[in-house]
C-alpha atoms as a PDB file:
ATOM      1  CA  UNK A   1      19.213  64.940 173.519  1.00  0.00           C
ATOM      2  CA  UNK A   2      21.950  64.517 176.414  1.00  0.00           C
ATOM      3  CA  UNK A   3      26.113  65.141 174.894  1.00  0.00           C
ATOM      4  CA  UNK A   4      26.828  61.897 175.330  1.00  0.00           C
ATOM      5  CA  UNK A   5      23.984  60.173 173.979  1.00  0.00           C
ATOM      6  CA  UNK A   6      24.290  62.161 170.600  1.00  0.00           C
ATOM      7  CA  UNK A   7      28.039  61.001 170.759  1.00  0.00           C
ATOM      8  CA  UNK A   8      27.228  57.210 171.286  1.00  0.00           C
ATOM      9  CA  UNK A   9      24.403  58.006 168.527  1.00  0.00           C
ATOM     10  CA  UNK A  10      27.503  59.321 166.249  1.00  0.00           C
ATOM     11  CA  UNK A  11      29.581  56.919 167.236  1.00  0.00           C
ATOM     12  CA  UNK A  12      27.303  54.083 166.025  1.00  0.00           C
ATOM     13  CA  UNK A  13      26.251  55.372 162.789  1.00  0.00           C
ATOM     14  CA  UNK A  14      30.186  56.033 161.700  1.00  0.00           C
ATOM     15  CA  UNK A  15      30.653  51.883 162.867  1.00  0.00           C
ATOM     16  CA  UNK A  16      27.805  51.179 160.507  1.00  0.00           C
ATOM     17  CA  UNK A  17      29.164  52.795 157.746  1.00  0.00           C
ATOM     18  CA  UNK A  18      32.732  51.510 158.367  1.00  0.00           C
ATOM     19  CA  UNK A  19      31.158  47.980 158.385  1.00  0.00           C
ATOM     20  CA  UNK A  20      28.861  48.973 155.326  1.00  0.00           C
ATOM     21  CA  UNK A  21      32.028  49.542 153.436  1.00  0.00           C
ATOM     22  CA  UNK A  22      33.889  47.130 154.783  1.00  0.00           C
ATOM     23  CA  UNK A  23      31.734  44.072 154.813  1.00  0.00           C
ATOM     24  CA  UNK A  24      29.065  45.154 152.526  1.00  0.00           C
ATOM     25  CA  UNK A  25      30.295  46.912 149.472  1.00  0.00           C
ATOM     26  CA  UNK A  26      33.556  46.153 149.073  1.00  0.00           C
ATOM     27  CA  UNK A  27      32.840  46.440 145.653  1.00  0.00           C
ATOM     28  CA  UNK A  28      32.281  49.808 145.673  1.00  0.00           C
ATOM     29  CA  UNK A  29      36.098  51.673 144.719  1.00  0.00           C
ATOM     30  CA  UNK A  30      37.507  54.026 146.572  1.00  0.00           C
ATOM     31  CA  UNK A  31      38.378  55.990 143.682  1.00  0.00           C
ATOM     32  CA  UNK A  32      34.686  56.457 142.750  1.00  0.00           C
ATOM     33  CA  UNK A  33      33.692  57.170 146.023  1.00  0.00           C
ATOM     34  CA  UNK A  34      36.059  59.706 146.199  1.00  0.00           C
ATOM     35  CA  UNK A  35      34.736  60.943 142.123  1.00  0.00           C
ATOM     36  CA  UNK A  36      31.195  61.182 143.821  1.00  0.00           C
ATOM     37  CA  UNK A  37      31.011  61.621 147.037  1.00  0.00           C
ATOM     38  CA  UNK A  38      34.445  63.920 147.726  1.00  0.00           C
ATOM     39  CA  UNK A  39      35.525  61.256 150.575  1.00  0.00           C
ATOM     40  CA  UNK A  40      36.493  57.687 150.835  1.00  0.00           C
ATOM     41  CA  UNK A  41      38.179  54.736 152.753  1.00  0.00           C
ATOM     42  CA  UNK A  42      40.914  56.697 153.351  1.00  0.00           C
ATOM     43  CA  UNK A  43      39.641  60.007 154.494  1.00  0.00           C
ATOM     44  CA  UNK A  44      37.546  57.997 157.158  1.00  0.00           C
ATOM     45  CA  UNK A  45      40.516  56.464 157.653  1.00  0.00           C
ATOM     46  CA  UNK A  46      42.732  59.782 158.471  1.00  0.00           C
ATOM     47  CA  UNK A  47      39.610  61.317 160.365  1.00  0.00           C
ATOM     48  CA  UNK A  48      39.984  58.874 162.527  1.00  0.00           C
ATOM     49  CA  UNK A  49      43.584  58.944 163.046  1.00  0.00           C
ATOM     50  CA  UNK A  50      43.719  62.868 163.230  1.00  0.00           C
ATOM     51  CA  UNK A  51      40.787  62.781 165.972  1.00  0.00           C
ATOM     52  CA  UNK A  52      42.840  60.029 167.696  1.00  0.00           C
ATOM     53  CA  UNK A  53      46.219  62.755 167.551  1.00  0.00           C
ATOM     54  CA  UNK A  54      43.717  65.446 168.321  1.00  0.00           C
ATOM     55  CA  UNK A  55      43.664  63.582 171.783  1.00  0.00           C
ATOM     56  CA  UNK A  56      47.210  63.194 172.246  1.00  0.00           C
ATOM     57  CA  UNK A  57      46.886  59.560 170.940  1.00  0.00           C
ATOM     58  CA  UNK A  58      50.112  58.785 168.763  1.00  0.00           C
ATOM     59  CA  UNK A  59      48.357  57.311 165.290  1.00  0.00           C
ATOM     60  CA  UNK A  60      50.425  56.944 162.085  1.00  0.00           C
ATOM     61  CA  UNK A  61      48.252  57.152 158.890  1.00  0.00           C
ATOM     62  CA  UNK A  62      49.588  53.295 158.588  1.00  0.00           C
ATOM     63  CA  UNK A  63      47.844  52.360 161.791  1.00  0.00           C
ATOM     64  CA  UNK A  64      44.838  54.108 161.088  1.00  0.00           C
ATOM     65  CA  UNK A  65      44.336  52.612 158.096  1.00  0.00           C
ATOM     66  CA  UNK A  66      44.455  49.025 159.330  1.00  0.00           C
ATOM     67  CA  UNK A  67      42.211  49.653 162.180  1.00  0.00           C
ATOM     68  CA  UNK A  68      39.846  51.392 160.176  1.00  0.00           C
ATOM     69  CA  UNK A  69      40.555  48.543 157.066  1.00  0.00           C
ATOM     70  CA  UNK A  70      40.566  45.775 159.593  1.00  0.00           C
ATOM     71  CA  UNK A  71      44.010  44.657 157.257  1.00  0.00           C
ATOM     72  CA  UNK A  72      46.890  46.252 155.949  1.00  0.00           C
ATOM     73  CA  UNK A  73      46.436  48.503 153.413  1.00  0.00           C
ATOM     74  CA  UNK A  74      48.078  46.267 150.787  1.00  0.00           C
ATOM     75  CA  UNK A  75      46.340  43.303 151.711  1.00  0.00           C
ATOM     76  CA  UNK A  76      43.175  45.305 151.500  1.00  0.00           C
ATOM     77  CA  UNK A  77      44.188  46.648 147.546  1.00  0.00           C
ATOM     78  CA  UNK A  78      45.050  42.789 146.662  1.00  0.00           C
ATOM     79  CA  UNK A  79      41.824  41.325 147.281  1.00  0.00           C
ATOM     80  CA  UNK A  80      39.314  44.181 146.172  1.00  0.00           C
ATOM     81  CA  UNK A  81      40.847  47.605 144.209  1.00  0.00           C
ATOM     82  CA  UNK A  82      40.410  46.606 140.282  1.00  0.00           C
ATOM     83  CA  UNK A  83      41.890  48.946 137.812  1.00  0.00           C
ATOM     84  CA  UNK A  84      40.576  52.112 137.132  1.00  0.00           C
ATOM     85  CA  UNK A  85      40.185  53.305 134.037  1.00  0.00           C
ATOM     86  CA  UNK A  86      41.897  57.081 132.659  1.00  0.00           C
ATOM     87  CA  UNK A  87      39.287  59.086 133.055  1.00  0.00           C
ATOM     88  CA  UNK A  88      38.380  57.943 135.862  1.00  0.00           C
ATOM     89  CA  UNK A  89      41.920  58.563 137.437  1.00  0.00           C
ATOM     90  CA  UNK A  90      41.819  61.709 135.740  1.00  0.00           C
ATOM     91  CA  UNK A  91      38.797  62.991 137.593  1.00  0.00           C
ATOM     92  CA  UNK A  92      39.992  61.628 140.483  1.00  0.00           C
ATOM     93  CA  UNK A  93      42.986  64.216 140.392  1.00  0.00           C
ATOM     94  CA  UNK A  94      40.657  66.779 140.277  1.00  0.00           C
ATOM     95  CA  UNK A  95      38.262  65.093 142.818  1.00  0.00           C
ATOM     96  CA  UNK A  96      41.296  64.891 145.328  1.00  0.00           C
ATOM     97  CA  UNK A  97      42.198  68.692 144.908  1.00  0.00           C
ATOM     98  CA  UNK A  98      38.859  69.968 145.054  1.00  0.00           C
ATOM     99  CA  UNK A  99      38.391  67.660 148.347  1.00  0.00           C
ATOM    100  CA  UNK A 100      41.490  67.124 150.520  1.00  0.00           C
ATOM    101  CA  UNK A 101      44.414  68.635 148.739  1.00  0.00           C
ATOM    102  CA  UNK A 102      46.944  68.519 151.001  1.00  0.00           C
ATOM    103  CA  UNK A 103      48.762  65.151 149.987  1.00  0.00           C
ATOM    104  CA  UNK A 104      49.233  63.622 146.144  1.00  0.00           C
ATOM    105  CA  UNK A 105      46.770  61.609 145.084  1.00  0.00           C
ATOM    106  CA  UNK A 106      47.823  57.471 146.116  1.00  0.00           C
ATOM    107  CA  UNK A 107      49.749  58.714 149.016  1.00  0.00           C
ATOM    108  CA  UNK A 108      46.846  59.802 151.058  1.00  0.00           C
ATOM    109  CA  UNK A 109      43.612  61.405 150.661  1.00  0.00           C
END
């Protein structure tokens, strides 16, 4: 396979699962993704934005977000985050640690 047909190829599956999370399972918390899987929303979110600054393309983590979210962030929280429970936030700290580290967990991640 040719460079830039395994990039369009890459390029397409990360749209499908931005619109998979987006449009599909909205249900599906970032908090447990991140619990589970290590990543979420967000991460995608600042991949995006640090492969954008990688290419001297300014990107704040705010702008990122809403072009990844398709929304502002808030608006985003307001119509599908539901409240997570202790534990769960609890495992989430050590989720976020294990996983990105760098930022405290609800500021970033």
């Amino acid at each position: 396979m040719d460079p830039q047909t395994r990039t369009e190829l890459e390029a397409a599956a990360f749209r499908r699962l931005r619109a998979h999370l987006m449009e599909q399972r909205t249900d599906v918390q970032n908090i447990d993704m991140m619990n589970l899987a290590g990543f979420c929303r967000n991460c995608l979110s600042r991949w995006y934005q640090e492969a954008a600054n990688e290419r001297g393309i300014e990107m704040s983590k705010t702008e990122a977000r809403e072009i990844y979210y398709g929304m502002p962030m808030d608006e985003w929280k307001a119509r599908y985050q539901t409240e997570a429970s202790a534990e769960t936030q609890a495992a989430f700290k050590v989720a976020f640690a294990e996983n990105v580290g760098t930022e405290e967990p609800g500021k970033g991640g």
